[in-house]
Protein backbone atom coordinates (compact mmCIF):
# COMPACT_ATOMS: atom_id res chain seq x y z
CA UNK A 1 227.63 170.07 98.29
CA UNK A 2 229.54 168.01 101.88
CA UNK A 3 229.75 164.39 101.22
CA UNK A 4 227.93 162.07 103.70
CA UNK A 5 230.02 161.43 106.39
CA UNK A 6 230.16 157.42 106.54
CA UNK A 7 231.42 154.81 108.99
CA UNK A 8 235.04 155.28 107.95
CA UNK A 9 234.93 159.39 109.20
CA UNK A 10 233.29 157.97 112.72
CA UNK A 11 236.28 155.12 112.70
CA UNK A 12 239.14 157.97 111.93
CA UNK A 13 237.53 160.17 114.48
CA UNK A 14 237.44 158.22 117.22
CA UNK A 15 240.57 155.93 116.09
CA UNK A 16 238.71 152.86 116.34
CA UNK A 17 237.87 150.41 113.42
CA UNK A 18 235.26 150.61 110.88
CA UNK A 19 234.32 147.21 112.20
CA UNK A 20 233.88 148.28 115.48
CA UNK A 21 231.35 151.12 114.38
CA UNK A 22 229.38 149.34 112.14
CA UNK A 23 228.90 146.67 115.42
CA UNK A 24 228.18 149.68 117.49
CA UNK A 25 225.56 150.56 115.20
CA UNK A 26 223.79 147.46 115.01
CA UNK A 27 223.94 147.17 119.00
CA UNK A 28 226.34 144.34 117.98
CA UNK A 29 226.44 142.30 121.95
CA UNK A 30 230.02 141.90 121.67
CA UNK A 31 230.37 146.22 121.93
CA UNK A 32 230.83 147.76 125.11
CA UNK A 33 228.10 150.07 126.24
CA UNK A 34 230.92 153.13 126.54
CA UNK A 35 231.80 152.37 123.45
CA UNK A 36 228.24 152.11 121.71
CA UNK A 37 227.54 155.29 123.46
CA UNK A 38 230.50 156.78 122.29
CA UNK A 39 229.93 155.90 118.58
CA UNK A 40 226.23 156.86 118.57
CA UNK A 41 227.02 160.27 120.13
CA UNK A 42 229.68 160.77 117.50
CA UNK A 43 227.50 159.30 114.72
CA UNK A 44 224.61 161.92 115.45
CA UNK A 45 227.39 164.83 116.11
CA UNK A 46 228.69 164.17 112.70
CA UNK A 47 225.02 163.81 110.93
CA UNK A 48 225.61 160.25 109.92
CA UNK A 49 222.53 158.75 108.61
CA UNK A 50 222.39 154.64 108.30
CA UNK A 51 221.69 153.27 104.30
CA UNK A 52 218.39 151.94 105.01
CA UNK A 53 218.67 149.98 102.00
CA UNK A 54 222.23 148.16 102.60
CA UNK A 55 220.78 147.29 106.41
CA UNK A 56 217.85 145.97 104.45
CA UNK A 57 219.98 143.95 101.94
CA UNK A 58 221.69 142.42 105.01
CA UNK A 59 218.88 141.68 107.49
CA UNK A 60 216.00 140.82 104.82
CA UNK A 61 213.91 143.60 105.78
CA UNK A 62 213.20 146.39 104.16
CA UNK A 63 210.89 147.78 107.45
CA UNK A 64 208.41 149.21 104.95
CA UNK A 65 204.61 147.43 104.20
CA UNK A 66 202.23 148.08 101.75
CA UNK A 67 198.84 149.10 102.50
CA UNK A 68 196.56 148.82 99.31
CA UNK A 69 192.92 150.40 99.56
CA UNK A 70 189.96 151.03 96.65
CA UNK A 71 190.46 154.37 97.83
CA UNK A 72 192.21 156.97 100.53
CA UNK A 73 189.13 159.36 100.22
CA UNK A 74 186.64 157.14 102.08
CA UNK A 75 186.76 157.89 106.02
CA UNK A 76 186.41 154.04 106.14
CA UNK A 77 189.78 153.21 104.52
CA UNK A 78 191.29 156.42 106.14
CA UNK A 79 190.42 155.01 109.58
CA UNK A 80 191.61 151.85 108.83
CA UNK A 81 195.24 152.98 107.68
CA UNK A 82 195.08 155.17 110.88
CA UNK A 83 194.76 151.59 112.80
CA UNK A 84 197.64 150.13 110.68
CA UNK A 85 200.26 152.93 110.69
CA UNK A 86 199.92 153.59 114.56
CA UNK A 87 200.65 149.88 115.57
CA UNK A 88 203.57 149.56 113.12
CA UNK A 89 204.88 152.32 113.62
CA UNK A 90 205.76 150.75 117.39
CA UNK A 91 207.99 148.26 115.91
CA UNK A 92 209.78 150.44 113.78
CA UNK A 93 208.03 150.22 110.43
CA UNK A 94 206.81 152.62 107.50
CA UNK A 95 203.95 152.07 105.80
CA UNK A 96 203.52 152.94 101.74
CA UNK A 97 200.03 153.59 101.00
CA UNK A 98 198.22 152.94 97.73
CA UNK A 99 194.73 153.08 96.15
CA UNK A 100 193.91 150.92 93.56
CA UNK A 101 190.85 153.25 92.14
CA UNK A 102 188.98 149.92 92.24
CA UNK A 103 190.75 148.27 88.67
CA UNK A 104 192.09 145.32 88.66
CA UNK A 105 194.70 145.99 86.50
CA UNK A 106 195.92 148.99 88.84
CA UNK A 107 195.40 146.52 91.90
CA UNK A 108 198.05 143.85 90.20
CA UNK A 109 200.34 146.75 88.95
CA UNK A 110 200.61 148.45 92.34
CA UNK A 111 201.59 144.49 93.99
CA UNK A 112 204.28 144.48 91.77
CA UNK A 113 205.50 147.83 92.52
CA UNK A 114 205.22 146.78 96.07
CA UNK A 115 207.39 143.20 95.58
CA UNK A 116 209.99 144.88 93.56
CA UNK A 117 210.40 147.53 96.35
CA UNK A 118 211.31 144.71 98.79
CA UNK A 119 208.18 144.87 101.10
CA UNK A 120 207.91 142.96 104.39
CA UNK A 121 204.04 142.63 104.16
CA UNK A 122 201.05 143.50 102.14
CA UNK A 123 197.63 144.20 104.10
CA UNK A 124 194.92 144.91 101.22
CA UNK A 125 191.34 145.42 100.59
CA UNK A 126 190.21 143.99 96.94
CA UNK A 127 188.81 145.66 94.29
CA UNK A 128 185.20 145.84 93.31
CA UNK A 129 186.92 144.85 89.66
CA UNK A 130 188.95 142.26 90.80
CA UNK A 131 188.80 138.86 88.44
CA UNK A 132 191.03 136.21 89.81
CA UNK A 133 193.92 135.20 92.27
CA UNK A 134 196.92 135.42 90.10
CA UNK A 135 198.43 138.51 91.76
CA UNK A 136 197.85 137.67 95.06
CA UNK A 137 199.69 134.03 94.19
CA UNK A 138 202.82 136.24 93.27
CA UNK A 139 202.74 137.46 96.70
CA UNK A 140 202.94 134.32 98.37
CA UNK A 141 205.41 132.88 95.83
CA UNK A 142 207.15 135.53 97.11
CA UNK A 143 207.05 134.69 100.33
CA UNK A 144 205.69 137.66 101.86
CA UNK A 145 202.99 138.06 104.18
CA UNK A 146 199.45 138.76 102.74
CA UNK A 147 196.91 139.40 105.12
CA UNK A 148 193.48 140.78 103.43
CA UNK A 149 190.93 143.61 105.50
CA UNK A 150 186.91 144.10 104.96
CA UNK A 151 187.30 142.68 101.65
CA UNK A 152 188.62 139.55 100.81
CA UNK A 153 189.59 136.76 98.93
CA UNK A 154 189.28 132.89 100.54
CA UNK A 155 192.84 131.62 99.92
CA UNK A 156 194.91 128.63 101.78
CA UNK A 157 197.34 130.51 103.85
CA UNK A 158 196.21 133.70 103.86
CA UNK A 159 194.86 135.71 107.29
CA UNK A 160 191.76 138.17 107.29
CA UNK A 161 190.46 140.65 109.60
CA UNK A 162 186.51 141.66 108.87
CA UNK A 163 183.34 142.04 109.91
CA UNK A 164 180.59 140.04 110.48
CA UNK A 165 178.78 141.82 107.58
CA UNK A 166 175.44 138.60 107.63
CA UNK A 167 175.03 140.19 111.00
CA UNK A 168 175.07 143.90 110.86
CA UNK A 169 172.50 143.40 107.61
CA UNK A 170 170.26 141.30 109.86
CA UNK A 171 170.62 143.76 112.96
CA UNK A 172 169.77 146.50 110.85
CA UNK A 173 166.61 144.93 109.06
CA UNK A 174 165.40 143.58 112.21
CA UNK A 175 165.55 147.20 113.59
CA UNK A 176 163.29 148.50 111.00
CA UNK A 177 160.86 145.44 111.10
CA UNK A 178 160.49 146.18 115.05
CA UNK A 179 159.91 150.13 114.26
CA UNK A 180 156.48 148.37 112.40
CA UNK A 181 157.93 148.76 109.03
CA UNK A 182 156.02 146.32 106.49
CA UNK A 183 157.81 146.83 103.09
CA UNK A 184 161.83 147.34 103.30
CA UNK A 185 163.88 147.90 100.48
CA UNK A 186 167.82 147.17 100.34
CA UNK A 187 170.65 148.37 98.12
CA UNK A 188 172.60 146.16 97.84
CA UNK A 189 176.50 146.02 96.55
CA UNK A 190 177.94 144.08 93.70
CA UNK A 191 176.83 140.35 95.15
CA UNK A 192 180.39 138.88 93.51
CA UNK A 193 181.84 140.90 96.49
CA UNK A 194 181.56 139.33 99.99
CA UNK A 195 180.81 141.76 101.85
CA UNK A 196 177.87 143.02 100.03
CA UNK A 197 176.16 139.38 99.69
CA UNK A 198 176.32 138.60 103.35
CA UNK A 199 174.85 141.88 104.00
CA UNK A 200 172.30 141.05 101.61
CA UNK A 201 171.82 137.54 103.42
CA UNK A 202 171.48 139.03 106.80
CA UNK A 203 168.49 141.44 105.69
CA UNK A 204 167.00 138.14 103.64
CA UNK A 205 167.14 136.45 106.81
CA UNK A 206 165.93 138.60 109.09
CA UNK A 207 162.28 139.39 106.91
CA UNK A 208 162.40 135.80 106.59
CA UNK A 209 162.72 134.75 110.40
CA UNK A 210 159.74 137.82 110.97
CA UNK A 211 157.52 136.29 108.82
CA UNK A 212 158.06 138.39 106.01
CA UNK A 213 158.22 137.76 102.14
CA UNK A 214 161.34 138.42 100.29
CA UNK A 215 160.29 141.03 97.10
CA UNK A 216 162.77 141.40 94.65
CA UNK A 217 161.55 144.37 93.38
CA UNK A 218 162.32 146.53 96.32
CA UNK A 219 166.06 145.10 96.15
CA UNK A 220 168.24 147.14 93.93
CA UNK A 221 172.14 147.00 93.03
CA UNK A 222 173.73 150.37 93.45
CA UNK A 223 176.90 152.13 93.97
CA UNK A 224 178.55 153.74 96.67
CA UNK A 225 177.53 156.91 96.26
CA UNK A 226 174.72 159.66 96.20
CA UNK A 227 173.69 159.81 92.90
CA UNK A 228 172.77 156.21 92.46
CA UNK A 229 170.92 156.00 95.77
CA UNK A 230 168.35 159.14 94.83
CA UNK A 231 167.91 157.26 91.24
CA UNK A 232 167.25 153.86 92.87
CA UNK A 233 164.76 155.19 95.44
CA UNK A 234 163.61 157.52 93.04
CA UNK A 235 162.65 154.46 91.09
CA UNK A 236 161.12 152.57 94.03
CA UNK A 237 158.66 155.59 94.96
CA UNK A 238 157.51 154.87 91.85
CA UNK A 239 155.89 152.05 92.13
CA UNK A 240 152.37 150.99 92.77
CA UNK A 241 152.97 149.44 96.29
CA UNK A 242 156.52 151.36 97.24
CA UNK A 243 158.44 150.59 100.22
CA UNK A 244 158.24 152.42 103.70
CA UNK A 245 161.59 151.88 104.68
CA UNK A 246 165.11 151.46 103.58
CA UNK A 247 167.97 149.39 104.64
CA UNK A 248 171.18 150.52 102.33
CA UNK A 249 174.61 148.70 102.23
CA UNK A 250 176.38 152.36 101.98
CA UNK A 251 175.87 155.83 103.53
CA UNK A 252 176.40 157.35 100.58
CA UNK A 253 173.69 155.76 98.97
CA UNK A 254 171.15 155.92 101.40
CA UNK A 255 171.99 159.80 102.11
CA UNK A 256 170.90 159.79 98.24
CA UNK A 257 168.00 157.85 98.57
CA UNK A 258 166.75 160.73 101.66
CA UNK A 259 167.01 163.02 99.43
CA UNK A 260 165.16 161.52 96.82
CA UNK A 261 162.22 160.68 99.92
CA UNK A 262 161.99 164.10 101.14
CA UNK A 263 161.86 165.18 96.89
CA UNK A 264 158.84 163.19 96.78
CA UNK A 265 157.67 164.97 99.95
CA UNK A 266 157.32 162.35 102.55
CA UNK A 267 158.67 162.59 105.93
CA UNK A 268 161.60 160.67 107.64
CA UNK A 269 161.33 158.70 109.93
CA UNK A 270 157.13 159.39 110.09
CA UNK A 271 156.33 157.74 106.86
CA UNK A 272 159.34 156.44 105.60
CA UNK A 273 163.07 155.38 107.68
CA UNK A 274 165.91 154.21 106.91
CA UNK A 275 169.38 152.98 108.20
CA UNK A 276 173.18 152.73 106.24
CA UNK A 277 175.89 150.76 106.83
CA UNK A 278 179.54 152.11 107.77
CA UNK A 279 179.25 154.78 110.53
CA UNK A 280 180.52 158.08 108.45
CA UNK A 281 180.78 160.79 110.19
CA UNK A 282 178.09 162.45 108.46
CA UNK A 283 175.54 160.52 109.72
CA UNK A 284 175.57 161.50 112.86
CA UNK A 285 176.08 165.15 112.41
CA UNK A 286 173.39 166.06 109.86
CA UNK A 287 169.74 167.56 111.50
CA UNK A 288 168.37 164.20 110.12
CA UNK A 289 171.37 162.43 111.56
CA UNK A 290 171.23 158.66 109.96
CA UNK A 291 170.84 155.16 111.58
CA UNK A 292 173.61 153.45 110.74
CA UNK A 293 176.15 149.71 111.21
CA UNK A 294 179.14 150.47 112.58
CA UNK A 295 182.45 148.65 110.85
CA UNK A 296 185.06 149.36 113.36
CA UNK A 297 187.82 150.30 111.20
CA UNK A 298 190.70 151.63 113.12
CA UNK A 299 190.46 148.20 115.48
CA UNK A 300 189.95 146.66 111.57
CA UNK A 301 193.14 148.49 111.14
CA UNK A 302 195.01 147.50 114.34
CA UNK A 303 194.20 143.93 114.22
CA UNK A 304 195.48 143.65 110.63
CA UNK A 305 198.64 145.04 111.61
CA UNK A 306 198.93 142.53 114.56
CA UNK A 307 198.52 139.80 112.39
CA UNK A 308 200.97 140.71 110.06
CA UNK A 309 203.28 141.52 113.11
CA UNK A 310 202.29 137.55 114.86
CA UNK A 311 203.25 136.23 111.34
CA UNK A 312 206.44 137.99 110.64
CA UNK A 313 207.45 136.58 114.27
CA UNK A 314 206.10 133.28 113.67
CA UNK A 315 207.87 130.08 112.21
CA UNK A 316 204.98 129.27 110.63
CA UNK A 317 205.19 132.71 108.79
CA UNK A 318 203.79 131.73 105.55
CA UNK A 319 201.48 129.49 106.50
CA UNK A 320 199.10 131.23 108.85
CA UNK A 321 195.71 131.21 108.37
CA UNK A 322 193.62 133.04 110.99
CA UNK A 323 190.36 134.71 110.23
CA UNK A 324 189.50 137.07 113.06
CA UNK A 325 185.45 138.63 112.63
CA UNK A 326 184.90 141.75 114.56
CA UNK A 327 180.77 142.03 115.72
CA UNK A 328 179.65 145.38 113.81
CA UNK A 329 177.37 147.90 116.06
CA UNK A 330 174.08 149.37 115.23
CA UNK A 331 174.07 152.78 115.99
CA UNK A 332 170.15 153.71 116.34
CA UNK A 333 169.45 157.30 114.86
CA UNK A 334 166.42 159.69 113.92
CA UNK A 335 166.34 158.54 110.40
CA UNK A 336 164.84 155.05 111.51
CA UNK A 337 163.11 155.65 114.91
CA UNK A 338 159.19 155.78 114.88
CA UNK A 339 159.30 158.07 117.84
CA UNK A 340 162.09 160.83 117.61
CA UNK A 341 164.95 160.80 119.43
CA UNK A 342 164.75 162.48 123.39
CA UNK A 343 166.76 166.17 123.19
C-alpha cells in the first residue's frame, strides 16, 4: 500500500520549502501566481489530497452542516434538502443528513453527534415528540448557527424559514365554502406542533368569517398517513349529520379519507370534496388528482441555507434573529371542484 504523498514530497520535488507549499495551497497572497500554479499542478500530478480535518482545526471550519429532518422518505423533506445542498454546495460546503424518526431522544442524540463532529451549522425541522429546548441550548452554547425550517421552536436568537401555515388552512377552507360546501371536516395535526394549530386556526377562521359554526365533531386529530385518514373519515360517515367535504392537514391522510368516501360509495367531488395540504406529487397525478396547499420546499430549502450562509458572514453571527414566511399556494384540483375540471 503507497504512502500519501504530503507537502514535504511536493517541497523536495520542486526544491522549494514546505512553507512555501503549504502557502501555495492556501492561495497564501504573499505566493507568486507561477509559483501557486506550479505547486497545484505538481500537487494534483502527485495525487496529493489536503487533510480536511487539520485545515479545519486551523481555520475553525469544518465546511460540513447538519441537516436534521423527521424523515428523508417524505418528498417534502427530500425537496427541502434538495434546496439546502444545491446552495451550499456553491460555497464549498457538505451537507450530513439525518432523520430523527420523530423521537426526541434520537433528535438530541443526533445534535450531539453533529457538535462533536465540528459542524459549522445546524438547519432542522423538530420532532412531532419533541419536549423541551435543552438540546437546541447546547447548540447555541456552542456557538453554532441554528436556524429551524417548517417546524419550529420560538427561541431568542434563533432564525426560521416557514410557511404561512394560518393562511394556506384559511385559503383552503374558504375554497370549499365557495364550492357551496355546508359541513367541512378537518384533520388536524398534533395542536402542540405549530404548524398544525395555525392550520387549524386558518380553517376556524375562515367558517367563522363565512358565517359558519365551528363543530367539533367533524374535527379529528390524525396522523400523517393513509391508514388513519380512512379510519377518521370512516368514522365521520358515520354519523347522523356527516360532513360533505374535507379539508386535511396531510395528503396522506386525506388520500385515506378518499378512499374511505368512495368505500361508502359516494362520489368525489359530486357529493363529497376535499383538498390536502403539501403538494405531493401524487396528487396531481392520480385520475382523481387532489386539491391541494402548496409548501414550497426547495425555496424552504434555499432560503434556509441563505440564512445560515448571511449568519456565518455576519458579525452578529450568533445573534440573528430573522423569521422569513413564504405565502403557501392553493393548487385547485378535481377532488374539490363542483364542476370538473376542462380536458
Amino acid at each position: 500500500m503507497s504512502k500519501k504523498t504530503t507537502i514535504y514530497d511536493i517541497a523536495k520535488k520542486l526544491d522549494i520549502t514546505a512553507a512555501t507549499v503549504s502557502r501555495a495551497l492556501n492561495n497564501n497572497p504573499k505566493i507568486s501566481e507561477a509559483t501557486r500554479k506550479l505547486v497545484l499542478e505538481t500537487a494534483s500530478s502527485m495525487n496529493y489530497e489536503q487533510n480536511k480535518l487539520a485545515l479545519a482545526l486551523k481555520s475553525g471550519k469544518s465546511k460540513n452542516v447538519g441537516v436534521i429532518v423527521p424523515r428523508i422518505d417524505s418528498n417534502f423533506f427530500a425537496s427541502i434538502i434538495r434546496g439546502i445542498e444545491d446552495e451550499l454546495s456553491l460555497y464549498g460546503y457538505h451537507v450530513i443528513i439525518c432523520q430523527t424518526h420523530e423521537l426526541n431522544e434520537k433528535e438530541a442524540e443526533t445534535i450531539d453527534a453533529l457538535l462533536n463532529a465540528q459542524v459549522d451549522g445546524i438547519l432542522m425541522s423538530v420532532s412531532r415528540s419533541s419536549k423541551d429546548s435543552s438540546h437546541y441550548e447546547r447548540i447555541l452554547k456552542k456557538k453554532v448557527p441554528l436556524i429551524f425550517f417548517d417546524r419550529r421552536r420560538i427561541m431568542e436568537g434563533v432564525s426560521s424559514v416557514t410557511i404561512n401555515d394560518f393562511a394556506g388552512g384559511y385559503a383552503a377552507t374558504k375554497h370549499l365554502i365557495e364550492q357551496g360546501c355546508k359541513r367541512i371536516a378537518h384533520f388536524s395535526g398534533e395542536q402542540s406542533i405549530e404548524i398544525f394549530k395555525e392550520r387549524f386556526l386558518g380553517y376556524k377562521q375562515a367558517l367563522l368569517d363565512n358565517g359558519m359554526a365551528l363543530n367539533q365533531d367533524y374535527i379529528i386529530q390524525t396522523k400523517s398517513n393513509l391508514e388513519e385518514g380512512e379510519k377518521a373519515m370512516g368514522a365521520l360517515l358515520k354519523m347522523k349529520n356527516p360532513p360533505d367535504a374535507l379539508f386535511s392537514s396531510s395528503d396522506f391522510s386525506a388520500l385515506g379519507a378518499i378512499a374511505a368516501i368512495k368505500s361508502a360509495g359516494l362520489k368525489i367531488p359530486e357529493e363529497f370534496r376535499v383538498v390536502g395540504f403539501s403538494n405531493e406529487p401524487f396528487t396531481k397525478f392520480m385520475e382523481l388528482s387532489i386539491s391541494s396547499v402548496d409548501q414550497s420546499p426547495l425555496e424552504m430549502g434555499t432560503m434556509a441555507a441563505k440564512v445560515f450562509l448571511e449568519q456565518t458572514n455576519s458579525g452578529e453571527q450568533f445573534t440573528m434573529d430573522k423569521k422569513i414566511v413564504l405565502e403557501p399556494k392553493l393548487h385547485i384540483r378535481k377532488s374539490s371542484l363542483k364542476k370538473a375540471l376542462a380536458s
